[in-house]
Protein backbone atom coordinates (compact mmCIF):
# COMPACT_ATOMS: atom_id res chain seq x y z
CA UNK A 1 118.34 177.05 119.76
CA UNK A 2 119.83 177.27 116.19
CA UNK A 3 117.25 176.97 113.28
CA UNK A 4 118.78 174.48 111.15
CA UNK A 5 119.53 172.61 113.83
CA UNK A 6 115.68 172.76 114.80
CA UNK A 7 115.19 171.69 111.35
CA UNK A 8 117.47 168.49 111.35
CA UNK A 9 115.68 167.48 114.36
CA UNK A 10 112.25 167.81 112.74
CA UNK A 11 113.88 165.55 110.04
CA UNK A 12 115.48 163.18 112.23
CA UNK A 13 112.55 163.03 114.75
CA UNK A 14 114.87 164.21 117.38
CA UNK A 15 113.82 165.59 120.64
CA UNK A 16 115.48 168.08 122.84
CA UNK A 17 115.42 169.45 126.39
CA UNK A 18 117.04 172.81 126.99
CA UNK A 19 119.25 173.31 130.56
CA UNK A 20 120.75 176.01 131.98
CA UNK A 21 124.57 175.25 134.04
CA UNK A 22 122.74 174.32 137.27
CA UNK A 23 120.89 171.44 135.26
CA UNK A 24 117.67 173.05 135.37
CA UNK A 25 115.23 172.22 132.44
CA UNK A 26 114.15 175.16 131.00
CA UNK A 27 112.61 174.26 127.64
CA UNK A 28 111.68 170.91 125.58
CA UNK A 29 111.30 170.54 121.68
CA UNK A 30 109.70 167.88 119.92
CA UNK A 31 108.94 165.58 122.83
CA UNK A 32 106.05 163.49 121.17
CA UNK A 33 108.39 162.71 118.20
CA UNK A 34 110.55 161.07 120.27
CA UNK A 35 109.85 158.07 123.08
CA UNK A 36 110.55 160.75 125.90
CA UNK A 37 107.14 161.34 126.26
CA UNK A 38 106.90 158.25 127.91
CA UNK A 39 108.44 159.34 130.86
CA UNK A 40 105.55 161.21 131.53
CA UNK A 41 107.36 164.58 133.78
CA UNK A 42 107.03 168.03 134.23
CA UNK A 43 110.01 168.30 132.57
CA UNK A 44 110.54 172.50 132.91
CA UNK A 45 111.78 173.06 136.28
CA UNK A 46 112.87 169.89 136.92
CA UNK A 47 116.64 168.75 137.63
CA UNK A 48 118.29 166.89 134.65
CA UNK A 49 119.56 164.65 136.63
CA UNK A 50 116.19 163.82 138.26
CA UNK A 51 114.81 162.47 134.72
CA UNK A 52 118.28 161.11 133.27
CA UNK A 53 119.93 159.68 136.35
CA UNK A 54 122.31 158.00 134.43
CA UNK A 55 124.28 160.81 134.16
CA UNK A 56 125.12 160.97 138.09
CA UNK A 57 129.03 161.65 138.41
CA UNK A 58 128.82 163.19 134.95
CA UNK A 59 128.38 166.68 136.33
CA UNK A 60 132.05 167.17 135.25
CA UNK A 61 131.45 166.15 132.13
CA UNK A 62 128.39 167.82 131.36
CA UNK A 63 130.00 171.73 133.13
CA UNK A 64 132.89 171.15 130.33
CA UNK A 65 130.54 170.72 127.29
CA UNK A 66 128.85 173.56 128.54
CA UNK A 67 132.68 175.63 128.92
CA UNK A 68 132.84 174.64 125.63
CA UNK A 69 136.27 172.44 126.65
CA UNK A 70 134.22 169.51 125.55
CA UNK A 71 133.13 168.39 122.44
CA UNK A 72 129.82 166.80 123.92
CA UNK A 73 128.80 163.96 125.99
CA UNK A 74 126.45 160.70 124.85
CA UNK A 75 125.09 158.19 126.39
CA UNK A 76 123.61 154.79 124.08
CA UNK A 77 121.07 152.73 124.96
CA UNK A 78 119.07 154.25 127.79
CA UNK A 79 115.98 152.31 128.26
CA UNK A 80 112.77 153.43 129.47
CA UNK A 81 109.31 151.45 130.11
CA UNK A 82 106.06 152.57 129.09
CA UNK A 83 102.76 151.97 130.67
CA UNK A 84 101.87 148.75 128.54
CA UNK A 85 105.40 146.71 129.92
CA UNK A 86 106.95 147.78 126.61
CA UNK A 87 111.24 148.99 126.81
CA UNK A 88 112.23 151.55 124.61
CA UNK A 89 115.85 152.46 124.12
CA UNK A 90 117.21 156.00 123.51
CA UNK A 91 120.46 157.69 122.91
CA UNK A 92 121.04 160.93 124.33
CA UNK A 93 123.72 163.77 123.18
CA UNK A 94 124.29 166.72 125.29
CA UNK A 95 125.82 169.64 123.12
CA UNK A 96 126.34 173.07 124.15
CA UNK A 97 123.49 175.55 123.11
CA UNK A 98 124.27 179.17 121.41
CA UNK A 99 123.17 180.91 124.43
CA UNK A 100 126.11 180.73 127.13
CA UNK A 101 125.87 178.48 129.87
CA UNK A 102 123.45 176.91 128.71
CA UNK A 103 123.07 172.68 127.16
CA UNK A 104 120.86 170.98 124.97
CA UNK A 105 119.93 167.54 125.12
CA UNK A 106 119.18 165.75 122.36
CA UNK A 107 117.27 162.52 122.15
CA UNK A 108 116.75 159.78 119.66
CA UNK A 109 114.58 156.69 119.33
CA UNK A 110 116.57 154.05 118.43
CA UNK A 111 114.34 151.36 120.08
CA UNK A 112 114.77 149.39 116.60
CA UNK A 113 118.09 149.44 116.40
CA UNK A 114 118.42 147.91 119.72
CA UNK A 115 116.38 145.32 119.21
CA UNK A 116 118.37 144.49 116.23
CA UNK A 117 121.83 144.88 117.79
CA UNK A 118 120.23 141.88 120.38
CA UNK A 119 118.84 140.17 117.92
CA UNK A 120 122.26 139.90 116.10
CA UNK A 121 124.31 139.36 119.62
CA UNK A 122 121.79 136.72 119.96
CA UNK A 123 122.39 134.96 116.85
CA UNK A 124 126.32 135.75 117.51
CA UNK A 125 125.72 134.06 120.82
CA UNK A 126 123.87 131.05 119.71
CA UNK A 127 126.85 130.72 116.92
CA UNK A 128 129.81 130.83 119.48
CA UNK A 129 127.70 127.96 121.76
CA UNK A 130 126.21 125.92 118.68
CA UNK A 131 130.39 126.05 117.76
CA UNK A 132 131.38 125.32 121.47
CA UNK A 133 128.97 122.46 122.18
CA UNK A 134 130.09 120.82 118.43
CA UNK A 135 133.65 121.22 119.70
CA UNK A 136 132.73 119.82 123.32
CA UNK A 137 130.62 116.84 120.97
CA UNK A 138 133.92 115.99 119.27
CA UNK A 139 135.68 116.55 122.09
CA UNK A 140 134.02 113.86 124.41
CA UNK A 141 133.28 111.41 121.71
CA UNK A 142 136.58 111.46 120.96
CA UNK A 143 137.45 110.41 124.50
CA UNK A 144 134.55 108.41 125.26
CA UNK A 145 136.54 105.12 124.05
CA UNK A 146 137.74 104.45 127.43
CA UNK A 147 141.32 103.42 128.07
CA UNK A 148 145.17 104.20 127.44
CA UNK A 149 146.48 100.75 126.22
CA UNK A 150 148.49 100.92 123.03
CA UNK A 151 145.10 99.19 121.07
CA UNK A 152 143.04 102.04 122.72
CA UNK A 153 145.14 104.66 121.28
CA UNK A 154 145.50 103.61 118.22
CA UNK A 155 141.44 102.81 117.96
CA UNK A 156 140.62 106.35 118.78
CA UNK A 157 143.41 107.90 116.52
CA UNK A 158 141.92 105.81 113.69
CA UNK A 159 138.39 107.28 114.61
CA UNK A 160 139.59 111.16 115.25
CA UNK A 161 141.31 110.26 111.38
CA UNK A 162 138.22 108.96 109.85
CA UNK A 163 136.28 111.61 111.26
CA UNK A 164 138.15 114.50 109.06
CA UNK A 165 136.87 112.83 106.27
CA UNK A 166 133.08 112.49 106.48
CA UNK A 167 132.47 110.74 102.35
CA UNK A 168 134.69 107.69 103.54
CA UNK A 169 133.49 104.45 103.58
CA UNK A 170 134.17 102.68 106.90
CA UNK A 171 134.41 98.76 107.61
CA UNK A 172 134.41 98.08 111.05
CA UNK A 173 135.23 94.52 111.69
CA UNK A 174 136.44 92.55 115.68
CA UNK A 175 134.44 90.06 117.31
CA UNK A 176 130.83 90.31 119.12
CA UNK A 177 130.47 92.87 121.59
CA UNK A 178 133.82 94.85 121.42
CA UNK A 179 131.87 98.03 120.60
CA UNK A 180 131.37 98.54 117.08
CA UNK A 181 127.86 100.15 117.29
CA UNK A 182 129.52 103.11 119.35
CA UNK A 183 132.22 103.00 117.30
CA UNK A 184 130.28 104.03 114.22
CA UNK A 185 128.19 106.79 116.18
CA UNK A 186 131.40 108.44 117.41
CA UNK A 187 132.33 108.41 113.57
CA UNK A 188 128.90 109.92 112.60
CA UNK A 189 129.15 112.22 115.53
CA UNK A 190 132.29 113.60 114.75
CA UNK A 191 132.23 113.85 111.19
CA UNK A 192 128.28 115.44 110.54
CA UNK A 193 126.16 117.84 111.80
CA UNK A 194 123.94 117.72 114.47
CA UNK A 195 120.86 117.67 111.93
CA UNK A 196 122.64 114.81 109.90
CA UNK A 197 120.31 111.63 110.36
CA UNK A 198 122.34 108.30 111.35
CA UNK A 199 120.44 105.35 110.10
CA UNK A 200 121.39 101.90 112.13
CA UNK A 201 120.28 98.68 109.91
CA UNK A 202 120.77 95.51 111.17
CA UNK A 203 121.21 93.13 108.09
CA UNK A 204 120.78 90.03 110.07
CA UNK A 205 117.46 91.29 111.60
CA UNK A 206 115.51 91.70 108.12
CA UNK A 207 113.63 89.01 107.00
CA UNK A 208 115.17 87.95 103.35
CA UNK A 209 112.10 89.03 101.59
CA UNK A 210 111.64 92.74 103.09
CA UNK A 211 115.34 93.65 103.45
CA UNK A 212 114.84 94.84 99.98
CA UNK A 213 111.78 96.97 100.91
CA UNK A 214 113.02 98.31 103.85
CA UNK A 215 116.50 99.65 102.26
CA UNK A 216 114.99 101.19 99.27
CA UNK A 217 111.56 101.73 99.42
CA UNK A 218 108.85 100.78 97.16
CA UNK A 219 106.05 102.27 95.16
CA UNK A 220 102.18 101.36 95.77
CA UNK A 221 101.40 98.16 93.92
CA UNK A 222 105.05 96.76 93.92
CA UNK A 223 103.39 93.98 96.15
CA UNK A 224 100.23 92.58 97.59
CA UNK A 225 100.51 94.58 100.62
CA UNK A 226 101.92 97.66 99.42
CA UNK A 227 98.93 100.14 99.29
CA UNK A 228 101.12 102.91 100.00
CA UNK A 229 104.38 103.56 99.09
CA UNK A 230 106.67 104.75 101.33
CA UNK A 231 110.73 105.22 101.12
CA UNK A 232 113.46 103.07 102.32
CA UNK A 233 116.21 104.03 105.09
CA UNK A 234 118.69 104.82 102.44
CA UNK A 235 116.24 107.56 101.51
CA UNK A 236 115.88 108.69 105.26
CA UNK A 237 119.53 108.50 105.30
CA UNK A 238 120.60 110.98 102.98
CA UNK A 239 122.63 113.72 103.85
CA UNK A 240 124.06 111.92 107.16
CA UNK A 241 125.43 107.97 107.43
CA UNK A 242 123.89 104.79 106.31
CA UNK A 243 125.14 102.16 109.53
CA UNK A 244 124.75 98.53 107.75
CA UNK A 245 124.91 96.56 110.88
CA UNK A 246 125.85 92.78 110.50
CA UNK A 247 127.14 93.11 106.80
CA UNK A 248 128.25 89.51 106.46
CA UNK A 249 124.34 88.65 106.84
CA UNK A 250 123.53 89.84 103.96
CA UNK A 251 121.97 88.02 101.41
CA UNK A 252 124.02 87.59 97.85
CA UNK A 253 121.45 89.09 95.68
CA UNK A 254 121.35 92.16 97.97
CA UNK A 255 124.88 92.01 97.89
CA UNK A 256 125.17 93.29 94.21
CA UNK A 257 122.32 95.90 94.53
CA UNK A 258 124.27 97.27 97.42
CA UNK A 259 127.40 97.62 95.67
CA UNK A 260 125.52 99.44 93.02
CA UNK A 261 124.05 102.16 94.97
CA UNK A 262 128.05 102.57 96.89
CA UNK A 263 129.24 103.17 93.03
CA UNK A 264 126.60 105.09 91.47
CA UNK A 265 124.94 106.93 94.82
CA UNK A 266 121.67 105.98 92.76
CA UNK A 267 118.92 103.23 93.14
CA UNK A 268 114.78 102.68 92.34
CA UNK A 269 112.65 101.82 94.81
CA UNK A 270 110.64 98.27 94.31
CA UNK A 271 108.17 98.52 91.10
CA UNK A 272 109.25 101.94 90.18
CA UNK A 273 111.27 103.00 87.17
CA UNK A 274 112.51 106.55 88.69
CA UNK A 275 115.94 106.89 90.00
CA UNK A 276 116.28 108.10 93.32
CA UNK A 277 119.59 109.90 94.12
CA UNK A 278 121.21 109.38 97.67
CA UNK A 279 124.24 111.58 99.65
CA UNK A 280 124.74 109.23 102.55
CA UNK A 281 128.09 107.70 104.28
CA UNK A 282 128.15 104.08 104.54
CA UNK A 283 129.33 102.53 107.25
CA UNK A 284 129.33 98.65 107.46
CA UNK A 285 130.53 96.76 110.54
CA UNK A 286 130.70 92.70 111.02
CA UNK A 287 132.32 89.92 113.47
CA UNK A 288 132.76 87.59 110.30
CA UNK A 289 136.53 87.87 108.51
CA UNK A 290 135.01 88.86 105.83
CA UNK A 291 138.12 87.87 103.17
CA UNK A 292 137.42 84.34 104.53
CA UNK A 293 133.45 84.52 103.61
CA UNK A 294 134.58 85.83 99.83
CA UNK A 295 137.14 82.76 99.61
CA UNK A 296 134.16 80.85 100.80
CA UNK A 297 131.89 82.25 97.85
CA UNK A 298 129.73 83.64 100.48
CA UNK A 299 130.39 87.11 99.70
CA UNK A 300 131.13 89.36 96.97
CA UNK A 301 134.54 90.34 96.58
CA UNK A 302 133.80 93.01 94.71
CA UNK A 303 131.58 94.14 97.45
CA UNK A 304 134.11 93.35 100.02
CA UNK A 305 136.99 95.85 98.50
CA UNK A 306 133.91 98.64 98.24
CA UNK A 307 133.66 98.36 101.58
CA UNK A 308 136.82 98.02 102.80
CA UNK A 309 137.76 101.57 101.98
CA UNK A 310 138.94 102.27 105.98
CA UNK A 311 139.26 99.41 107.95
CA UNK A 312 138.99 99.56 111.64
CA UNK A 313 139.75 96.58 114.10
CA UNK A 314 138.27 97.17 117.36
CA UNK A 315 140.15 94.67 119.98
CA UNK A 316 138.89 92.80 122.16
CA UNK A 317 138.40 93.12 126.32
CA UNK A 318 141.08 90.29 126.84
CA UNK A 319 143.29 92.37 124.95
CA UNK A 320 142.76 95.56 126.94
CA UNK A 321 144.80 95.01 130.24
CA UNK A 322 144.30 97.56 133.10
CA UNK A 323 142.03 99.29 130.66
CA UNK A 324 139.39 96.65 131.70
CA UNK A 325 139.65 98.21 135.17
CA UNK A 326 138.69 101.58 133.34
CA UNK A 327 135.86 100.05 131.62
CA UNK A 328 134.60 98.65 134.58
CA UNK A 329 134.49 101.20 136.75
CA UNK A 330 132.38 103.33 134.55
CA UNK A 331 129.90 101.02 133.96
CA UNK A 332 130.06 100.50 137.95
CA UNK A 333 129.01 104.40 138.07
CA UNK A 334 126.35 104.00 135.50
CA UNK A 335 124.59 101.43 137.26
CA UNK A 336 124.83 102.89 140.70
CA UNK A 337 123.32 105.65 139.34
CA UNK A 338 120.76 104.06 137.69
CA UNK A 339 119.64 101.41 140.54
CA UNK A 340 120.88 104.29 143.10
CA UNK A 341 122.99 102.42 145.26
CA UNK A 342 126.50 103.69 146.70
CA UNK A 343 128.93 100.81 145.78
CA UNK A 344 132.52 102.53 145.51
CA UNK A 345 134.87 100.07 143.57
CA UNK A 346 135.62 96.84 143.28
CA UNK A 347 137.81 94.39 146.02
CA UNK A 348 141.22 93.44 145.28
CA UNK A 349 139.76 90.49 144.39
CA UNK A 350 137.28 91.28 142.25
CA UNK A 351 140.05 93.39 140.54
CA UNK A 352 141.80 90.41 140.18
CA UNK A 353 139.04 88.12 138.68
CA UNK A 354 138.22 91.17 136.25
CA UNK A 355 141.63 90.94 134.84
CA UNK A 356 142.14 86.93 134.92
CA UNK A 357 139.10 86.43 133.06
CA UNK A 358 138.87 86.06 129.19
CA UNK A 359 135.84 87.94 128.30
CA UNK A 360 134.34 85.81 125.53
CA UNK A 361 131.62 88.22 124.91
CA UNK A 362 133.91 91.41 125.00
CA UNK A 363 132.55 94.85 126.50
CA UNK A 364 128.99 93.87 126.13
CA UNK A 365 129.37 90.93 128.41
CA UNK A 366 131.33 92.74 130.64
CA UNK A 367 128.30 95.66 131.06
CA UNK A 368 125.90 92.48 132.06
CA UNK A 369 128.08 90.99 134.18
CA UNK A 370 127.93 94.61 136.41
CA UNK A 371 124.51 94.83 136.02
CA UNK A 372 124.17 91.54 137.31
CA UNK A 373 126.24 92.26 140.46
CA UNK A 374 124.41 95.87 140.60
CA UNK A 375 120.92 94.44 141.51
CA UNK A 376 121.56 92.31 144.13
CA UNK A 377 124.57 94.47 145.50
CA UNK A 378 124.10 94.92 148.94
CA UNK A 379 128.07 95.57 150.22
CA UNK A 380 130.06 99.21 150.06
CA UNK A 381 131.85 97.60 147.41
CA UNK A 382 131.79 95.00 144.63
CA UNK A 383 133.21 91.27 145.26
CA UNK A 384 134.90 88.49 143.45
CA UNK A 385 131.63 86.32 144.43
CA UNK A 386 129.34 88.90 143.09
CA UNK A 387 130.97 89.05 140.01
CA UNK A 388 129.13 85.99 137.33
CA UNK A 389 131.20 84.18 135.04
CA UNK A 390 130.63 81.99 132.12
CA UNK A 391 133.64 80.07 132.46
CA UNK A 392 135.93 80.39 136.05
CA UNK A 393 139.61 82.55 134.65
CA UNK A 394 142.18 80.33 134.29
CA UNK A 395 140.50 76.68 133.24
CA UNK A 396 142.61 74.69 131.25
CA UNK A 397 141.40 74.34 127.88
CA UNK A 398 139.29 71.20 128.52
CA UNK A 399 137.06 73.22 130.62
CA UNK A 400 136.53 76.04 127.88
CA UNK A 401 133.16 76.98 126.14
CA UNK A 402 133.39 76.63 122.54
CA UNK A 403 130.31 78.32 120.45
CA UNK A 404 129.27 76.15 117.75
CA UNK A 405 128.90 77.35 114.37
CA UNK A 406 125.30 77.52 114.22
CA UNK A 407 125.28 79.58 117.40
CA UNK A 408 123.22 79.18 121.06
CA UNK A 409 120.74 80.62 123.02
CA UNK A 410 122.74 82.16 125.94
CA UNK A 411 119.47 82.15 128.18
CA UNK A 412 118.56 78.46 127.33
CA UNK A 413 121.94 77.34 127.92
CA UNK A 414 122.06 79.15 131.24
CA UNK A 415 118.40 77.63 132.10
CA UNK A 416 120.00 74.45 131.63
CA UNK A 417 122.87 75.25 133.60
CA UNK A 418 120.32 75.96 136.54
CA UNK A 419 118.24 72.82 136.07
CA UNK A 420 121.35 70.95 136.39
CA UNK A 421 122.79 72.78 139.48
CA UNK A 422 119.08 71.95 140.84
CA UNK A 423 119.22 68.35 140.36
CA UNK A 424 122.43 67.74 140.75
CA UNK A 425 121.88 69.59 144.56
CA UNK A 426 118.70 68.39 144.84
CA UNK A 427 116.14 71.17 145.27
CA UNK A 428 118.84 72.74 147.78
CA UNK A 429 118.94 76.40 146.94
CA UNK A 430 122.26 77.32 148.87
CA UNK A 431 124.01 74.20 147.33
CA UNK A 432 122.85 75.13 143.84
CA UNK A 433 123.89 79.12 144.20
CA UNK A 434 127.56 77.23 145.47
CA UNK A 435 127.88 74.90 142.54
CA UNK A 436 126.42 77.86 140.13
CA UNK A 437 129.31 80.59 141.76
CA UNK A 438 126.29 82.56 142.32
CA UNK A 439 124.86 84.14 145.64
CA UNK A 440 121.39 82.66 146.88
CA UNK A 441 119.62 86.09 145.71
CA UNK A 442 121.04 86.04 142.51
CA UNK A 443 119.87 82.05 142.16
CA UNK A 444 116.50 82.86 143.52
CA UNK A 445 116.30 85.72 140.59
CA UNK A 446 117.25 83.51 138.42
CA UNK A 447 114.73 80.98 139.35
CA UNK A 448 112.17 83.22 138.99
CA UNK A 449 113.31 84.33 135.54
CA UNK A 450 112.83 81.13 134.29
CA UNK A 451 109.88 80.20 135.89
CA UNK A 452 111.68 77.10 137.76
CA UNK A 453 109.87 77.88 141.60
């Protein structure tokens, strides 16, 4: 073996294994500077190919290095264990040695390197599916607004649109129940990072006196009860999307603070003098025309045109067409998943009465509807008499429910409807269920519910 290159391997902490043409190991260097002494073999003596089986149909290969009609053969990477579990990685390099017909293996530890070339495949890996899944995200919540009716499209083109633009300010407005809840997490979704926090306040859920509090926070002593302080959801909110819920609910004098922090990104929490600084989107949704509450004095206008940076109109069912089939059959799938029962579709019927009816409480009342007719289904598929109605499709106008300004309470008026359908049938259950469109299970649930048995 050549002396300098005896002296680069004592500086590279190479090892070698000398071989004659046959591929008998004749001499080693330097084994216990390199991780070949963990194979642990008699290595002089010994076939090369006995210790190194990878290179098995290299013979070829290895006979021209040794000719000298080669420049040399390597193989990267070959991984041995040692007798604690641990892998170590070498590359080998066979070169031809001074003396003829004879080879010289050499061997280097590059167990580190390995680890590091995983590590950074790894991270490479993690990148390409952390890119893939925020694609497939998009992707889906994109097309999770069910539907191809002209309103659909145009909703989810308007949503794809505001989603390239994640600082916009986003008013969704349509009536109660058309879906503007999923609406804004599709926009958050789309537009923010996973890590991005989506904060959902419902205005008309705060009491008057703590929505103040629980938007921006307050210091320890701003109140009787504050012996802590503790920050508000627009603090919690930063970085990702403020979702005010119910916008039209809120009251006047919150109203102008609001519109402040929208300018200036900055407010103080209660009975503190520090400004806190907020990055968060704002998106405000409402079933109220709001241009008729600020003609009404009942909202800022100033507040209103903030606000109403991107407007979005989601429609409503009745407006949908077939795509109410499409709606309907994927909440049908939910729910037979969820109260695992095989119910296939709906009758022609049932089809029918889908479409026919006007859907006063939009998607929402549509998804309770089918869970309704879920529980008690007991049929391959759904029917028109399983299916339960506020008002029977196509009453003349007479016969329509009208919700009175103040509101109702949707379960007292249908506990009323029952104690009616009762007395009017007189304790008979079957009669009631007929008058009530309902089946007798459904009644007797409904009974029960109320606490009329």
């Amino acid at each position: 073996m050549d002396a300098v290159l005896k002296r680069l391997m004592s500086h590279k902490h190479l090892g070698a294994i000398l071989f004659t043409e046959d591929l008998t190991i004749s001499e080693t260097v330097n084994l216990d500077k390199t991780i070949l002494h963990v194979i642990k073999a008699p290595f002089p003596g010994k076939n090369l190919l006995d210790i190194f089986p990878e290179f098995f149909g290299n013979e070829d290969q290895i006979a021209a290095v040794l000719n000298r009609t080669a420049y040399d053969l390597r193989l990267s990477y070959v991984n041995r264990i040692d007798d604690n579990g641990g892998r170590h990685f070498l590359d080998l390099l066979i070169l031809p040695d001074q003396a003829p017909d004879r080879g010289i293996l050499l061997g280097e530890d590059v167990t580190e390197q390995a680890r590091m070339r995983q590590e950074l495949n790894q991270q490479k890996y993690d990148l390409l599916l952390y890119q893939n899944a925020v694609g497939r995200r998009r992707r889906i919540l994109s097309q999770s607004i069910l539907g191809d009716s002209a309103p659909i499209r145009q909703l989810r083109q308007l949503i794809q649109k505001v989603s390239r633009v994640p600082n916009a300010t986003v008013l969704l407005q349509g009536e109660t129940g058309t879906g503007k809840s999923m609406a804004a997490q599709m926009i958050h979704y789309a537009s923010m990072s996973s890590e991005a926090p989506l904060v959902d306040i419902n205005c008309a859920a705060l009491p008057d006196n703590l929505i103040e509090s629980e938007l921006f926070g307050y210091e320890k002593g701003a109140f009787t009860d504050a012996l802590t302080s503790r920050p508000g959801l627009f603090e919690e909110a930063s970085g990702g999307t403020v979702f005010l819920d119910e916008i039209g609910e809120l009251p006047p004098a919150l109203q102008a603070k609001l519109l402040s922090v929208i300018e200036t990104k900055k407010f103080r929490r209660l009975g503190s003098n520090k400004t806190v600084q907020v990055r968060a989107r704002i998106i405000a949704a409402t079933n109220r025309n709001l241009q008729e509450e600020v003609a009404a004095r009942r909202f800022r206008e100033d507040l209103f045109y903030r606000l109403n940076v991107v407007a979005i109109t989601l429609p409503p069912l009745r407006s949908l067409g077939n795509d109410i089939l499409a709606i309907a059959e994927h909440f049908l799938k939910l729910y037979s998943v969820e109260f695992k029962k095989q119910v296939a579709g709906f009758s022609p019927a049932a089809r029918q009465l889908l479409l026919d009816y006007g859907w006063p409480g939009n998607v929402r009342e549509l998804s309770n509807c089918l869970e309704r007719a879920m529980i008690f289904a007991e049929r391959d598929r759904l029917e028109a008499d399983d299916l339960v109605l506020l008002r029977p499709p196509g009453a003349g106008a007479e016969a329509a429910w009208h919700v009175p300004d103040g509101g109702i309470n949707l379960e007292d008026v249908e506990r009323q409807l029952i104690e009616s359908a009762m007395g009017q049938s007189r304790g008979n259950k079957s009669e009631a269920a007929r008058l009530l469109g309902l089946s007798r299970d459904t009644l007797r649930y409904r009974l029960e519910k109320y606490q009329l048995v």
